[in-house]
Protein backbone atom coordinates (compact mmCIF):
# COMPACT_ATOMS: atom_id res chain seq x y z
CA UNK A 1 0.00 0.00 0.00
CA UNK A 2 1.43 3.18 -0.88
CA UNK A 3 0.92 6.31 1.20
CA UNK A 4 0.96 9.96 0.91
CA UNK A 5 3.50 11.79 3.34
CA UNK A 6 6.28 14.60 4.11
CA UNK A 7 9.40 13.46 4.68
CA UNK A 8 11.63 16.81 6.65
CA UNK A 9 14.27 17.29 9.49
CA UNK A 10 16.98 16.33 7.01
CA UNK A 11 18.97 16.71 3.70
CA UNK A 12 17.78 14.87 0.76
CA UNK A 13 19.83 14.57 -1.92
CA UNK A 14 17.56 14.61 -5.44
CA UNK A 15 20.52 14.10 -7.74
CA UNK A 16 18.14 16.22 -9.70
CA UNK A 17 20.24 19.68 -10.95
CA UNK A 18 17.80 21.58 -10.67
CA UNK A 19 17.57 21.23 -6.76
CA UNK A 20 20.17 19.13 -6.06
CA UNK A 21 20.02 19.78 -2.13
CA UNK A 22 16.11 20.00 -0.45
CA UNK A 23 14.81 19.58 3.25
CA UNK A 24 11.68 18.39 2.59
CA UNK A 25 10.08 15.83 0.06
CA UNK A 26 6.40 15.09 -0.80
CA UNK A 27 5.27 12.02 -1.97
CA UNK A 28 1.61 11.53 -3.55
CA UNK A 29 0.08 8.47 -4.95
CA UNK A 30 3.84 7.09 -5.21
CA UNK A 31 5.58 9.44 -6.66
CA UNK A 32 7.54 12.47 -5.64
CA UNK A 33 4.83 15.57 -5.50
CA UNK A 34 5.47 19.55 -6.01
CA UNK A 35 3.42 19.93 -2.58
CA UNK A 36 1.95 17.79 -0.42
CA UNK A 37 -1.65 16.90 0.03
CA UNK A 38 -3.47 18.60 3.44
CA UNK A 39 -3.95 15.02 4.87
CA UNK A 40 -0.49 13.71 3.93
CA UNK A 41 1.78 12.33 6.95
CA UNK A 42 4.75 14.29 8.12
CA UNK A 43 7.48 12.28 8.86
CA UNK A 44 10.48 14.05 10.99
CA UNK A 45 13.86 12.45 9.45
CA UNK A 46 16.19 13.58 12.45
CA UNK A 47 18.92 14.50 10.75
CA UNK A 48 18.76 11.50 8.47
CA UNK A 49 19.36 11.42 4.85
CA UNK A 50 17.36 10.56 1.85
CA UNK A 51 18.83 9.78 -1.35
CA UNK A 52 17.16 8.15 -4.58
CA UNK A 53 16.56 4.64 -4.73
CA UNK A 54 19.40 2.36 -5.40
CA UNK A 55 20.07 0.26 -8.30
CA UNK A 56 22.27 -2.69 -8.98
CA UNK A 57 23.28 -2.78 -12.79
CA UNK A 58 24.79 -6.22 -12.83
CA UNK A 59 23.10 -9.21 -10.38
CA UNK A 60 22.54 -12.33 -10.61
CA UNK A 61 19.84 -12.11 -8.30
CA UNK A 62 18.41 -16.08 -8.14
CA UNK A 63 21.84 -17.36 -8.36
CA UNK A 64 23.28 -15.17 -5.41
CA UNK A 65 20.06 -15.96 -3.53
CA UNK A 66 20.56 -19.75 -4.07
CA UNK A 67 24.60 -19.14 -2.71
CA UNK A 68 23.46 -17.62 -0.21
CA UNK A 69 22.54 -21.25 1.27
CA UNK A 70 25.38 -22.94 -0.05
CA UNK A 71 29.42 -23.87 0.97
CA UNK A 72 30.86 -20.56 0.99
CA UNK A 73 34.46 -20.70 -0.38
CA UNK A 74 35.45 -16.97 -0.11
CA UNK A 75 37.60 -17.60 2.79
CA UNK A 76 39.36 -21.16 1.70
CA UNK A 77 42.76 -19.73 1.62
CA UNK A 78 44.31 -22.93 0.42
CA UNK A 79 43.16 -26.37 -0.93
CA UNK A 80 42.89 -27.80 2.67
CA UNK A 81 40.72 -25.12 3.19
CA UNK A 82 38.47 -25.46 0.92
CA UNK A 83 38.41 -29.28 1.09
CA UNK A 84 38.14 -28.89 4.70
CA UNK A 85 34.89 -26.77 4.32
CA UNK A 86 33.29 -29.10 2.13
CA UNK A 87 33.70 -31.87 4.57
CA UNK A 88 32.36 -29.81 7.22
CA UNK A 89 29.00 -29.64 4.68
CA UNK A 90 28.83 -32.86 3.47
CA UNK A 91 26.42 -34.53 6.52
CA UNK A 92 23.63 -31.82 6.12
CA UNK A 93 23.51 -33.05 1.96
CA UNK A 94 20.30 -35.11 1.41
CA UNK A 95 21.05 -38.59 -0.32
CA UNK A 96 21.51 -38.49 -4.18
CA UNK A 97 21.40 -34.53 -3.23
CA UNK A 98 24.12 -31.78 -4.98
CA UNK A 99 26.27 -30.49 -2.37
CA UNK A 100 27.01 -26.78 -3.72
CA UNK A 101 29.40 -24.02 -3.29
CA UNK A 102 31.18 -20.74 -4.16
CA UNK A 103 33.53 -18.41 -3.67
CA UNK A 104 36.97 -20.02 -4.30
CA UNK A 105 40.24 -18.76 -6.04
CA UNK A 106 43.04 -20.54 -6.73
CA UNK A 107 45.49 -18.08 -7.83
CA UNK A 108 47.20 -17.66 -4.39
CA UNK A 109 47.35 -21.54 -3.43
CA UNK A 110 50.13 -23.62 -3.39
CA UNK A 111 47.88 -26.72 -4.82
CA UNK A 112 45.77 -26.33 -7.82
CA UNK A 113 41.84 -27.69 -7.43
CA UNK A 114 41.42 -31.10 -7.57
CA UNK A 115 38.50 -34.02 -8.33
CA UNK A 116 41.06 -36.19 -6.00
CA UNK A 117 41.07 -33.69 -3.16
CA UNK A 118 37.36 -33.98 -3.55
CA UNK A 119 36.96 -37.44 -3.56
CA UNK A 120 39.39 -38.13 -0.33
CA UNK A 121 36.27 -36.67 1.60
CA UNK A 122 32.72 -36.92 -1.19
CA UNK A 123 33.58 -39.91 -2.59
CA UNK A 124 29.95 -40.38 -3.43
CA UNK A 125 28.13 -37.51 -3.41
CA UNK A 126 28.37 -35.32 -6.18
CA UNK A 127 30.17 -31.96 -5.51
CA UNK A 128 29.99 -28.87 -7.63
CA UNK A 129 31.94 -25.57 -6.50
CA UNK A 130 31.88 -22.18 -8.73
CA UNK A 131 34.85 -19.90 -8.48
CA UNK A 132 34.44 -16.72 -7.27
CA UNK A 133 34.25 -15.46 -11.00
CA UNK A 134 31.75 -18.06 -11.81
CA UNK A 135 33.73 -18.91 -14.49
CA UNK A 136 35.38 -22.40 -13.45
CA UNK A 137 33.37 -25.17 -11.81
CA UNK A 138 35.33 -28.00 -9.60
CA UNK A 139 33.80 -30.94 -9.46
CA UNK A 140 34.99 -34.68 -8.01
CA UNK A 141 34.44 -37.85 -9.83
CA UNK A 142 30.68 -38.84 -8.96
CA UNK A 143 29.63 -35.29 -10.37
CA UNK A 144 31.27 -35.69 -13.50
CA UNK A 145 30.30 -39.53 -13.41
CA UNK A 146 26.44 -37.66 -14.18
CA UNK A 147 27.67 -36.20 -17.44
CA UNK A 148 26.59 -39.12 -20.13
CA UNK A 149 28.03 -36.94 -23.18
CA UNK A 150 31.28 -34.92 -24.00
CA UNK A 151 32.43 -32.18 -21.32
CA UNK A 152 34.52 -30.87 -24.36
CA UNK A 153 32.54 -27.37 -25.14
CA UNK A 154 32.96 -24.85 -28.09
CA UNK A 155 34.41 -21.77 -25.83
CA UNK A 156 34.93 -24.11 -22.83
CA UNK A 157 38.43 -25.32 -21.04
CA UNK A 158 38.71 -28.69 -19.73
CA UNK A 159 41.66 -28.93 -17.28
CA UNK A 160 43.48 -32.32 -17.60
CA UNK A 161 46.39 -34.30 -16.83
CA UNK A 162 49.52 -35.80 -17.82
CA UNK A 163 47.35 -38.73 -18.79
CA UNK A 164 45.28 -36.91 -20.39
CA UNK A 165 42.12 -36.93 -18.00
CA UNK A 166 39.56 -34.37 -16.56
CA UNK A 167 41.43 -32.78 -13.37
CA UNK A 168 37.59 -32.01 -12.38
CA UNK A 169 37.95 -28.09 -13.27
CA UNK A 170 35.66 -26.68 -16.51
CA UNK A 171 36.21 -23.28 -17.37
CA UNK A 172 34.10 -20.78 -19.42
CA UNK A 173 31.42 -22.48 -21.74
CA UNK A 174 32.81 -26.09 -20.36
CA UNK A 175 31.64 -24.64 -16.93
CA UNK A 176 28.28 -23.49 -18.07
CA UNK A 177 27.38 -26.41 -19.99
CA UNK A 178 27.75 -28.65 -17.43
CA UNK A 179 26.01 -27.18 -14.99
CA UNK A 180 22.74 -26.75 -17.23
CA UNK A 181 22.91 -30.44 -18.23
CA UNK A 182 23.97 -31.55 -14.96
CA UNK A 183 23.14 -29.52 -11.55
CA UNK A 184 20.64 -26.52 -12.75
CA UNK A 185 18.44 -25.82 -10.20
CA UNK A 186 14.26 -25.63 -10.30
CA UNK A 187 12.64 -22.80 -10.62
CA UNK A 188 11.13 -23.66 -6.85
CA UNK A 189 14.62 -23.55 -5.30
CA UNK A 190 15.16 -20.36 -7.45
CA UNK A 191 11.90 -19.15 -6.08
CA UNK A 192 11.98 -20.16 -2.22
CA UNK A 193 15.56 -19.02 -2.08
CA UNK A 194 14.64 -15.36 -3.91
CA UNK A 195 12.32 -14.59 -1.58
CA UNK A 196 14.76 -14.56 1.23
CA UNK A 197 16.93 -12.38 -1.32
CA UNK A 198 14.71 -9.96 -1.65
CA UNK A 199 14.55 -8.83 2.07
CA UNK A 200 17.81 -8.98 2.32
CA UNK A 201 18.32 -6.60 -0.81
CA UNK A 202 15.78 -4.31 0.55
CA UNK A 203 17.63 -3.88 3.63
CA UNK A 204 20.80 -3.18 1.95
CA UNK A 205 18.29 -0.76 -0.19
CA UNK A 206 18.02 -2.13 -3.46
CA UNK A 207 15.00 -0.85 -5.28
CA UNK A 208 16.12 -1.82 -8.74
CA UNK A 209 18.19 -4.24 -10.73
CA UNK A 210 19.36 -5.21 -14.15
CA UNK A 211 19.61 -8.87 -13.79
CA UNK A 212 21.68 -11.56 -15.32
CA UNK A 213 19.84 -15.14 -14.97
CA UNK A 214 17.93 -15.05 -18.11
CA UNK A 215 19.31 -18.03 -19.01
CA UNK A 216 18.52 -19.55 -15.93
CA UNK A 217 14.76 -19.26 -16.39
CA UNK A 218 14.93 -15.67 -13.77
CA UNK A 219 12.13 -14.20 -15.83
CA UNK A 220 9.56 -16.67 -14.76
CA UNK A 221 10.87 -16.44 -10.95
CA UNK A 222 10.44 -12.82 -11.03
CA UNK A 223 7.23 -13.43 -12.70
CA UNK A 224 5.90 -15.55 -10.23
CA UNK A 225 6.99 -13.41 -7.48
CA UNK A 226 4.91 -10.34 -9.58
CA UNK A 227 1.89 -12.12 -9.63
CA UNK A 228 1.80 -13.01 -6.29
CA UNK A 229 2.64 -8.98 -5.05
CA UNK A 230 5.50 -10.05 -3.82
CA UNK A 231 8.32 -8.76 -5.87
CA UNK A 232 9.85 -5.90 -3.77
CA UNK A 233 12.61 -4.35 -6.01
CA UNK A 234 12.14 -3.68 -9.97
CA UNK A 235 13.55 -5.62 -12.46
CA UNK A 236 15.24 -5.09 -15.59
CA UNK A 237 15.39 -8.63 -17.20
CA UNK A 238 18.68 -9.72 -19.54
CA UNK A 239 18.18 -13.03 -22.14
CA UNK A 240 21.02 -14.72 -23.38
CA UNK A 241 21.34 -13.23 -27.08
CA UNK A 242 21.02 -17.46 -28.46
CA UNK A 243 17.41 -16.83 -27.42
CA UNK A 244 17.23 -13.69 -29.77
CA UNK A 245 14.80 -15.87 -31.97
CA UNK A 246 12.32 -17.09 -29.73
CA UNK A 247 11.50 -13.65 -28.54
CA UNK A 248 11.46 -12.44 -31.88
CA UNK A 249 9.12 -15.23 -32.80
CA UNK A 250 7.12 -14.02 -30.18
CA UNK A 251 6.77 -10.17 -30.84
CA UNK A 252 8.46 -9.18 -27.80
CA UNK A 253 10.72 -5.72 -27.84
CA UNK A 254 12.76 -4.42 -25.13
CA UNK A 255 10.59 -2.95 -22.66
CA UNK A 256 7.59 -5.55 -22.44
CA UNK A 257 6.24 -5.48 -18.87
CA UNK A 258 5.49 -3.22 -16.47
CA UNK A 259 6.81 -0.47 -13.87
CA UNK A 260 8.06 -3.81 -11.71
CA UNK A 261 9.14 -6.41 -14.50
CA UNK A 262 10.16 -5.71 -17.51
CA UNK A 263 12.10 -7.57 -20.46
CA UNK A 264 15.51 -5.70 -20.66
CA UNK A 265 18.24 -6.39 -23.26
CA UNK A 266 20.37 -9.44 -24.57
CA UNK A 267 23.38 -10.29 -23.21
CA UNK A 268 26.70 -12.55 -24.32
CA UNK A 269 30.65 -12.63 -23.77
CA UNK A 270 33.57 -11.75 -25.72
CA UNK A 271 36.15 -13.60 -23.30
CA UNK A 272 36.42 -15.23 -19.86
CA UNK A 273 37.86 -13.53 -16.51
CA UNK A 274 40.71 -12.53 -14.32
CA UNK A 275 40.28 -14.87 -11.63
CA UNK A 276 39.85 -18.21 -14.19
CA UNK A 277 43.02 -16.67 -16.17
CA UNK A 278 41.14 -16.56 -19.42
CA UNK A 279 41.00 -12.72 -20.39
CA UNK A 280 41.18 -12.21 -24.03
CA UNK A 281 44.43 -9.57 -23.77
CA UNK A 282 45.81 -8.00 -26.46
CA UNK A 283 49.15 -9.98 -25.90
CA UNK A 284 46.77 -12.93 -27.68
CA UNK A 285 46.69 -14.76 -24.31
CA UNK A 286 42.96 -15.92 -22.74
CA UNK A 287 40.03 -17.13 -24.38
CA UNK A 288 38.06 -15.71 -26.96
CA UNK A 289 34.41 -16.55 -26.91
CA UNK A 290 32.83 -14.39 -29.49
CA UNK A 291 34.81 -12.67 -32.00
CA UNK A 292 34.21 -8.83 -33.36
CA UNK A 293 32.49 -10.37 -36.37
CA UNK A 294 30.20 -12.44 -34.80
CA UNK A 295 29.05 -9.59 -32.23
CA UNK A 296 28.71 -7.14 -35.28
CA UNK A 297 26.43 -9.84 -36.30
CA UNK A 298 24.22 -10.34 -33.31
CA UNK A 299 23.96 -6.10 -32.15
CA UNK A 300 22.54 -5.58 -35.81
CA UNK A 301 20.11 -8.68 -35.44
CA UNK A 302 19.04 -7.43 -31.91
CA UNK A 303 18.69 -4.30 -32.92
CA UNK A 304 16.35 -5.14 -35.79
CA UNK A 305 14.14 -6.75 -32.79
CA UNK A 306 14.62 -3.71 -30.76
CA UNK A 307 16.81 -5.13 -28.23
CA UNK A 308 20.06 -2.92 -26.56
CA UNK A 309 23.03 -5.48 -25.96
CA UNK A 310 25.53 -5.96 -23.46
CA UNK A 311 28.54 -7.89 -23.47
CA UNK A 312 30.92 -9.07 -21.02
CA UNK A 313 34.37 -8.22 -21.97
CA UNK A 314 37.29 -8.40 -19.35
CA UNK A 315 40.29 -8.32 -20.84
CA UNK A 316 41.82 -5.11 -23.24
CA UNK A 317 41.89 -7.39 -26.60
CA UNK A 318 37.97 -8.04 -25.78
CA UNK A 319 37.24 -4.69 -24.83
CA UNK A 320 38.67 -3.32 -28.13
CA UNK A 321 36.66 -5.98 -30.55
CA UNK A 322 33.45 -4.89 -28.15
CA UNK A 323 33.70 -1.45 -29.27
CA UNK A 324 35.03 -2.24 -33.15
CA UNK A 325 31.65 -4.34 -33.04
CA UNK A 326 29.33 -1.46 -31.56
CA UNK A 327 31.39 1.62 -33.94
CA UNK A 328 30.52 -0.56 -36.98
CA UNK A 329 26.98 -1.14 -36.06
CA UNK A 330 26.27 2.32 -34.54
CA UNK A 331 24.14 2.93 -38.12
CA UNK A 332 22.01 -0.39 -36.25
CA UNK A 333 21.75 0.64 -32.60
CA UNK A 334 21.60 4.40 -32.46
CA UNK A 335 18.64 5.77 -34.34
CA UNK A 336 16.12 3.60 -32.61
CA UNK A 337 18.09 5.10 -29.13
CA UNK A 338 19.12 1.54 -27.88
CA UNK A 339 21.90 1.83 -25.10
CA UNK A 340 24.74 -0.70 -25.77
CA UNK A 341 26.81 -1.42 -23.25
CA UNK A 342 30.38 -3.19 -22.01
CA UNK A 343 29.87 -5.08 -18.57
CA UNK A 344 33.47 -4.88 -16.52
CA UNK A 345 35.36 -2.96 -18.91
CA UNK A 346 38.22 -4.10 -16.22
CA UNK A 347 41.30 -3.80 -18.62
CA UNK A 348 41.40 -1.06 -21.56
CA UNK A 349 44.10 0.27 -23.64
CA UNK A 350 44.57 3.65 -23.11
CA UNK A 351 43.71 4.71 -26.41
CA UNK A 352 40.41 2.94 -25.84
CA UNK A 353 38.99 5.04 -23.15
CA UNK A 354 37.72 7.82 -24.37
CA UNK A 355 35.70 5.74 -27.42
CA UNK A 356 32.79 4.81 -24.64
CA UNK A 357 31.87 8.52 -25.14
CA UNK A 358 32.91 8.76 -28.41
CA UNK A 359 30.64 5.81 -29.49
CA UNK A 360 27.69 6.38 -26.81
CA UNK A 361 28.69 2.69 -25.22
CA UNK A 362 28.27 2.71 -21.40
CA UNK A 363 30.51 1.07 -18.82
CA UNK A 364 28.80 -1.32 -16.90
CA UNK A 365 31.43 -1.60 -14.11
CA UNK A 366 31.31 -2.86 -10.53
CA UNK A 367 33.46 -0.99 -7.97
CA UNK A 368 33.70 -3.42 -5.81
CA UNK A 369 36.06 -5.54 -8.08
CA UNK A 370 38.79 -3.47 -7.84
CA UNK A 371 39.76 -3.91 -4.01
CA UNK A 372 38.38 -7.06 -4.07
CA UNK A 373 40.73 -7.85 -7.48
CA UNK A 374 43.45 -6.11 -6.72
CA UNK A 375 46.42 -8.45 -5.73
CA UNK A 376 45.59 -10.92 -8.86
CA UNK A 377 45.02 -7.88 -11.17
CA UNK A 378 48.80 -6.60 -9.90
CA UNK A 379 50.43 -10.00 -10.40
CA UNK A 380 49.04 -11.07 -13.59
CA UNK A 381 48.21 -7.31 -15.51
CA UNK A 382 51.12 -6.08 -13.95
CA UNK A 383 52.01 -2.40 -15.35
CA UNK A 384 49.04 -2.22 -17.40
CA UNK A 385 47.39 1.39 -16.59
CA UNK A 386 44.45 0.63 -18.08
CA UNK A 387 42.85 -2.07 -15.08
CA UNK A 388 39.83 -0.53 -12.99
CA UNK A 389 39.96 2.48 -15.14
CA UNK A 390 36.66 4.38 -13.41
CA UNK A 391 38.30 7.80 -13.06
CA UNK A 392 39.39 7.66 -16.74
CA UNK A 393 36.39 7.01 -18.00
CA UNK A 394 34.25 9.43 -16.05
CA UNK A 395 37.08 12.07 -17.45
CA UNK A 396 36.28 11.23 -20.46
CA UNK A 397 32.59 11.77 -20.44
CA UNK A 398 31.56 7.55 -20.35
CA UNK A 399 28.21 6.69 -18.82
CA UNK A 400 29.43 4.54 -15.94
CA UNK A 401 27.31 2.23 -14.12
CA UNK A 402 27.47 0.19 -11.05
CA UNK A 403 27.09 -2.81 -9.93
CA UNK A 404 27.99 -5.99 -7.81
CA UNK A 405 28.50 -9.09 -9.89
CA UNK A 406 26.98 -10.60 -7.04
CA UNK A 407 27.08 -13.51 -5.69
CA UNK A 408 30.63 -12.52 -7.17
CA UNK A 409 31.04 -10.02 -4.56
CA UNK A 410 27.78 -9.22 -2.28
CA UNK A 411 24.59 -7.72 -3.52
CA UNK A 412 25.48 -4.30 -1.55
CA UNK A 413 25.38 -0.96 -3.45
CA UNK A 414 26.17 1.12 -0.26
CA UNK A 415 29.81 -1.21 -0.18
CA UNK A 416 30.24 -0.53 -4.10
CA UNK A 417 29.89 3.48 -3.31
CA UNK A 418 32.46 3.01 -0.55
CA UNK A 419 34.95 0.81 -2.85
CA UNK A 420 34.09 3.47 -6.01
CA UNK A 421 35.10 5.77 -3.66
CA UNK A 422 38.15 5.01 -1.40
CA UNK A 423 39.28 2.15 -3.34
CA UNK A 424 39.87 -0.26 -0.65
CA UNK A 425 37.57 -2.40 1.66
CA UNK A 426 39.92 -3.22 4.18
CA UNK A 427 42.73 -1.57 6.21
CA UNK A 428 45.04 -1.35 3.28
CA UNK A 429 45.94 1.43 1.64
CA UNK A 430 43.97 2.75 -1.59
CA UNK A 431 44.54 0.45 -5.02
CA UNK A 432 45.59 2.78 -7.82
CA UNK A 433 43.67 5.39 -6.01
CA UNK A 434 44.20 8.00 -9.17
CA UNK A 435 41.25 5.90 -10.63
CA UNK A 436 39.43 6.48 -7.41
CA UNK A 437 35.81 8.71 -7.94
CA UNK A 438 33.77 11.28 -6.14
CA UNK A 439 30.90 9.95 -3.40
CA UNK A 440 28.59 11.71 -5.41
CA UNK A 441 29.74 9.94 -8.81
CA UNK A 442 29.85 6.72 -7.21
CA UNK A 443 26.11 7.60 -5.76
CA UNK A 444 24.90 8.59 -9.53
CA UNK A 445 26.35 5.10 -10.99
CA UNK A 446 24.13 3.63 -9.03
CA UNK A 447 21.00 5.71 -9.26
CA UNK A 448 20.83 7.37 -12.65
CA UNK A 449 22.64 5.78 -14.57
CA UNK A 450 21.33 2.19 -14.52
CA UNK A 451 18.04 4.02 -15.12
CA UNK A 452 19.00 5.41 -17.97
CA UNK A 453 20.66 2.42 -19.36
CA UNK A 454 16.48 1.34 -19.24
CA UNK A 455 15.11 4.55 -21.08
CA UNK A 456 13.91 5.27 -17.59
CA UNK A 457 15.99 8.66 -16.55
CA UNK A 458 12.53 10.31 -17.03
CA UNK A 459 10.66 8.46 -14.42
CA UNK A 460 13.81 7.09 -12.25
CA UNK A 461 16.99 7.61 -10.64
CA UNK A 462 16.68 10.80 -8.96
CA UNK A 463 13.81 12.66 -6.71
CA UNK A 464 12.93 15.44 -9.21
CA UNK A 465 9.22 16.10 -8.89
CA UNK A 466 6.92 13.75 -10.88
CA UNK A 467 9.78 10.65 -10.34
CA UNK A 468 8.49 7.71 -9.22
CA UNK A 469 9.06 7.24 -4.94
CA UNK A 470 12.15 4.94 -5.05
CA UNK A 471 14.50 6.60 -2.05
CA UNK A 472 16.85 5.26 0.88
CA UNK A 473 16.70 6.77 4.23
CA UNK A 474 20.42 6.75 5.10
CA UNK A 475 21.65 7.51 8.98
CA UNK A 476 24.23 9.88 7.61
CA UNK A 477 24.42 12.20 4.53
CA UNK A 478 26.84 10.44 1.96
CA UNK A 479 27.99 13.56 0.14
CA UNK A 480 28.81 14.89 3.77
CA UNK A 481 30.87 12.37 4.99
CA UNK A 482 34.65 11.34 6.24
CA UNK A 483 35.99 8.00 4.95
CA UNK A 484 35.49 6.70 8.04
CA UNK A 485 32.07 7.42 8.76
CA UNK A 486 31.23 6.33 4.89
CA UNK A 487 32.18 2.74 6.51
CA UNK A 488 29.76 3.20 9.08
CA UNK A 489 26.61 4.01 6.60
CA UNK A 490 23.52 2.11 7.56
CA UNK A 491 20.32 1.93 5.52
CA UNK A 492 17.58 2.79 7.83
CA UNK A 493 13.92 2.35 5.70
CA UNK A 494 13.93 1.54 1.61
CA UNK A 495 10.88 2.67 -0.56
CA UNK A 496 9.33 1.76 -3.64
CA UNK A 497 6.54 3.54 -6.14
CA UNK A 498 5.45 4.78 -2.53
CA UNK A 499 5.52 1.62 -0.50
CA UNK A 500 7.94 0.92 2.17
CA UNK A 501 9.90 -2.13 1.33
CA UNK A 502 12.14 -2.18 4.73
CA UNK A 503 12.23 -0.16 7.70
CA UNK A 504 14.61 -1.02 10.07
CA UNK A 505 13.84 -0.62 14.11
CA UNK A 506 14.30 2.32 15.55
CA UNK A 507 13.71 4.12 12.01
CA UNK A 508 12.43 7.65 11.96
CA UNK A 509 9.98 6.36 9.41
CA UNK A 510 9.12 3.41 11.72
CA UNK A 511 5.72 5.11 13.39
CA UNK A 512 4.78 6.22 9.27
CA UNK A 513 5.41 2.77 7.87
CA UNK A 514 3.25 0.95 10.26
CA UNK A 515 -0.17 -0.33 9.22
C-alpha cells in the first residue's frame, strides 16, 4: 500500500540539478509531488538522509540468492581449506542430493583444485563448487560420473592431466554447460531461495536491478513473485542473445512489462575472466568466446528486434573488438536510441577510453572488483594502466554504471559506493587510487545511470518532482561524509513507487510505515 506523506528534518539529496540539495520531500500516490496533500503524513527524518533509490546494474539475483545457502568458499585460503569446508557440509547433503558451493580462487594456493582432493572426503556424493568469478566449476568424480556426453565445449576449457584426464575443473562455456545439463536448479529452489533475497536486498536498499539469470529461467521467478505482489525491487530482465529468436518469434521488444518487471536487453561474452586466467588480452593470451564479427552480427540482429546489448568483456583485446563491433553497427543501434553497453570494462588500452563517449557505449562496471581484485590484477596485468579504469572514463565523459556481480562479490550498493570511492575495503591502503571517484559519482552510478541504461531517466533515478518514490533513508548524509564514517553508513527504511519495502527498528519512518 502506498501512502501519501512529508518526509523533513533532514537533507535529501535529489541528484536532480535543478535542486540538487532540499529539506523536505512530498510524496503523492507514489511518486515524488510539487506539494503535499493537506492530509499527507509528516514524517520528521532527524537529521537522516534521503537519497534516490538504489540500483544494482549487474546481479545475478536467483543465483546469489541460491549461494546464499550454499558452501561458501570466499575464505578457503588454500586447498585444505576449501576441502576442509566441504567436509564440514557434506552430513547436512540429502542422499543423491548436490552439495554446492562458491567463492573459491586458486590463484594464491600452493595446490591447484582437484577431483582427488574432492573425492578423499565426497567420494559419493556429487560436488559442484563455482569460483568466485563463476567462471570455473570444480567438481569430483561422482559429479562428473552424471555427465553421459562430451564435457569438451565450443568456448569451454577442460583442465586435464599428464594422462590426459579431466582434473575435475571446466572453465568458461565447459563450466556453463555442465552445470545446465547436470546440476541446474528448479525454478522452486530459485523461487523459495529469492524470496529470502529480496529482504535482504531491501535492507541493503536495493529498489532496482538489471539482472543476469535469463538463461537460468529468472524471468519466470520474477514473474511468479509479480503475480503473487511479492516482488519488492524492480527488475530489468537480460536473455542470453542465443534466445534472440524465440522472442522475436514471439513479438516481444525491449521494454515488455510493467513499472516492476520488464524484459531488458540481450546479453553474451567476448572472453572469460581474471580470476579463471582466461582474459582475451591484447598480448593474444585468454580465451576468446565471441569474436568482433560475430558480435557485429548479433547487435545488428538485436537491434532489428529492438533489443540494446551488453557484453561481457574483461580483458583489453575483448574490450577493443566490443567497441570495433558497436562503432561498426552504430548505423544499427543508435537511431532507434538503444543503449549498448560493455559489462566490466576491467582492462582497456589507453587509447580505448575515451571511445565509450565517443561511441555512446556505457561502462557497466562494478566498484567493488577493484579492491576485491586487486592483488591478482597486480600480479598477472602487472604495469598495465588501463585495469579498474573508473576515473578515466568518467574524465572522459563515459556513462558509468554500477554494480555488484553478485554472488561474485555481495549484492550491496552502499559497499560498491564506498569501494568506487576510497578504493579499498579493508585496512590497506587505496589500489591505484588516481582511478578512485567522487561519493557523489559513485552515488549517480548507481541511481541514474542504470536508469538510464532502461530509457527510464525520465521516471527514475533521482527525486525530481513527478519521479516515481524509489529513495533510501540513510543515517548519515553520503555527500557529507569522512571516509570513516562512509564505513559506518547504515540503511535505515527503503521505498518503492510509494511503498515501504524495509524499515529497520528504531527508524524515523518506523511510526509512518506501520499499518
Amino acid at each position: 500500500m502506498t501512502v501519501d506523506l512529508v518526509l523533513h528534518g533532514g537533507p535529501i539529496r535529489t541528484l536532480d540539478a535543478a535542486a540538487p540539495l532540499v529539506y523536505e520531500l512530498a510524496i503523492r500516490d507514489g511518486r515524488v509531488a510539487s506539494r503535499p496533500v493537506p492530509e499527507a503524513s509528516l514524517v520528521d527524518l532527524a537529521g537522516c538522509c534521503v537519497v534516490p533509490g538504489l540500483a544494482d546494474a549487474h546481479v545475478h539475483f536467483p543465483t546469489w540468492s541460491l549461494a546464499q545457502r550454499q558452501v561458501r568458499l570466499e575464505d578457503a585460503h588454500s586447498l585444505e581449506d576449501a576441502v576442509a569446508m566441504v567436509e564440514e557440509a557434506l552430513p547436512a547433503v540429502p542422499p543423491g542430493a548436490w552439495l554446492r558451493g562458491v567463492g573459491w580462487r586458486d590463484g594464491d594456493w600452493t595446490e591447484r583444485p582437484t577431483r582427488a582432493a574432492l573425492d578423499a572426503v565426497a567420494p559419493e556424493t556429487p560436488v559442484g563448487l563455482f569460483s568466485k568469478d563463476y567462471h570455473s566449476l570444480w567438481l569430483n568424480s561422482a559429479a562428473l560420473a552424471r555427465a553421459d556426453d562430451s564435457i569438451e565445449t565450443p568456448g569451454g576449457v577442460v583442465e586435464r592431466d599428464e594422462r590426459g584426464e579431466p582434473t575435475g575443473v571446466l572453465r568458461e562455456n565447459a563450466a556453463w554447460a555442465f552445470r545446465d545439463r547436470h546440476a541446474r536448479p528448479t525454478v522452486a529452489e530459485m523461487l523459495d531461495a529469492s524470496r529470502a533475497g529480496l529482504r535482504v536486498a531491501a535492507a541493503r536498499g536495493v529498489t532496482a536491478i538489471h539482472d543476469k539469470d535469463g538463461w537460468l529461467g529468472a524471468f519466470e521467478v520474477f514473474a511468479r513473485l509479480r503475480e503473487r505482489d511479492e516482488l519488492t525491487l524492480r527488475v530489468w530482465q537480460s536473455f542470453p542473445w542465443d534466445r534472440l529468436d524465440d522472442l522475436r518469434a514471439l513479438g516481444i521488444r525491449s521494454g515488455f512489462g510493467d513499472d516492476m518487471l520488464r524484459i531488458g536487453y540481450l546479453k553474451g561474452f567476448m572472453d572469460g575472466t581474471l580470476g579463471s586466467a582466461t582474459a582475451h588480452l591484447l598480448d593474444g593470451s585468454g580465451v576468446e568466446i565471441t569474436t568482433r564479427d560475430e558480435l557485429e552480427e548479433v547487435v545488428r540482429r538485436a537491434a532489428g528486434a529492438h533489443f540494446p546489448v551488453a557484453v561481457h568483456a574483461i580483458g583489453d583485446a575483448a574490450n577493443r573488438a566490443a567497441l570495433d563491433a558497436f562503432a561498426a553497427t552504430r548505423d544499427a543501434w543508435e537511431p532507434p536510441d538503444l543503449r549498448p553497453r560493455i559489462e566490466h570494462a576491467q582492462l582497456l588500452a589507453p587509447e580505448d577510453v575515451a571511445r565509450f563517449r565517443e561511441l555512446g557505449v556505457a561502462a557497466s562496471v562494478q566498484f567493488s572488483h577493484a579492491p576485491s581484485d586487486r592483488d591478482l590484477a597486480d600480479r598477472l596485468w602487472e604495469g598495465r594502466p588501463g585495469a579498474y579504469a573508473y576515473r578515466s572514463l568518467l574524465d572522459a565523459g563515459a556513462v558509468l554504471a554500477n554494480g555488484s556481480d553478485a554472488p561474485v562479490e555481495e549484492l550491496d550498493p552502499l559497499a560498491g559506493i564506498v569501494a568506487g570511492a576510497l578504493r579499498t575495503l579493508d585496512e590497506r591502503p587505496p589500489w591505484r587510487p588516481e582511478q578512485a571517484v567522487t561519493v557523489e559519482a559513485a552515488l549517480r552510478a548507481s541511481t541514474v545511470a542504470p536508469a538510464w541504461l532502461e530509457g527510464e531517466e525520465h521516471r527514475r533515478g533521482t527525486l525530481a518532482t513527478g519521479m516515481l518514490a524509489d529513495l533510501v533513508v540513510l543515517d548519515r548524509d553520503p555527500l557529507a561524509c569522512t571516509p570513516a564514517e562512509l564505513r559506518e553508513m547504515r540503511v535505515l527504511a527503503t521505498m518503492v513507487g510509494g511503498r515501504w519495502t524495509h524499515v529497520a527498528a528504531g527508524s524515523p519512518v518506523e511510526s509512518a510505515a506501520s499499518p
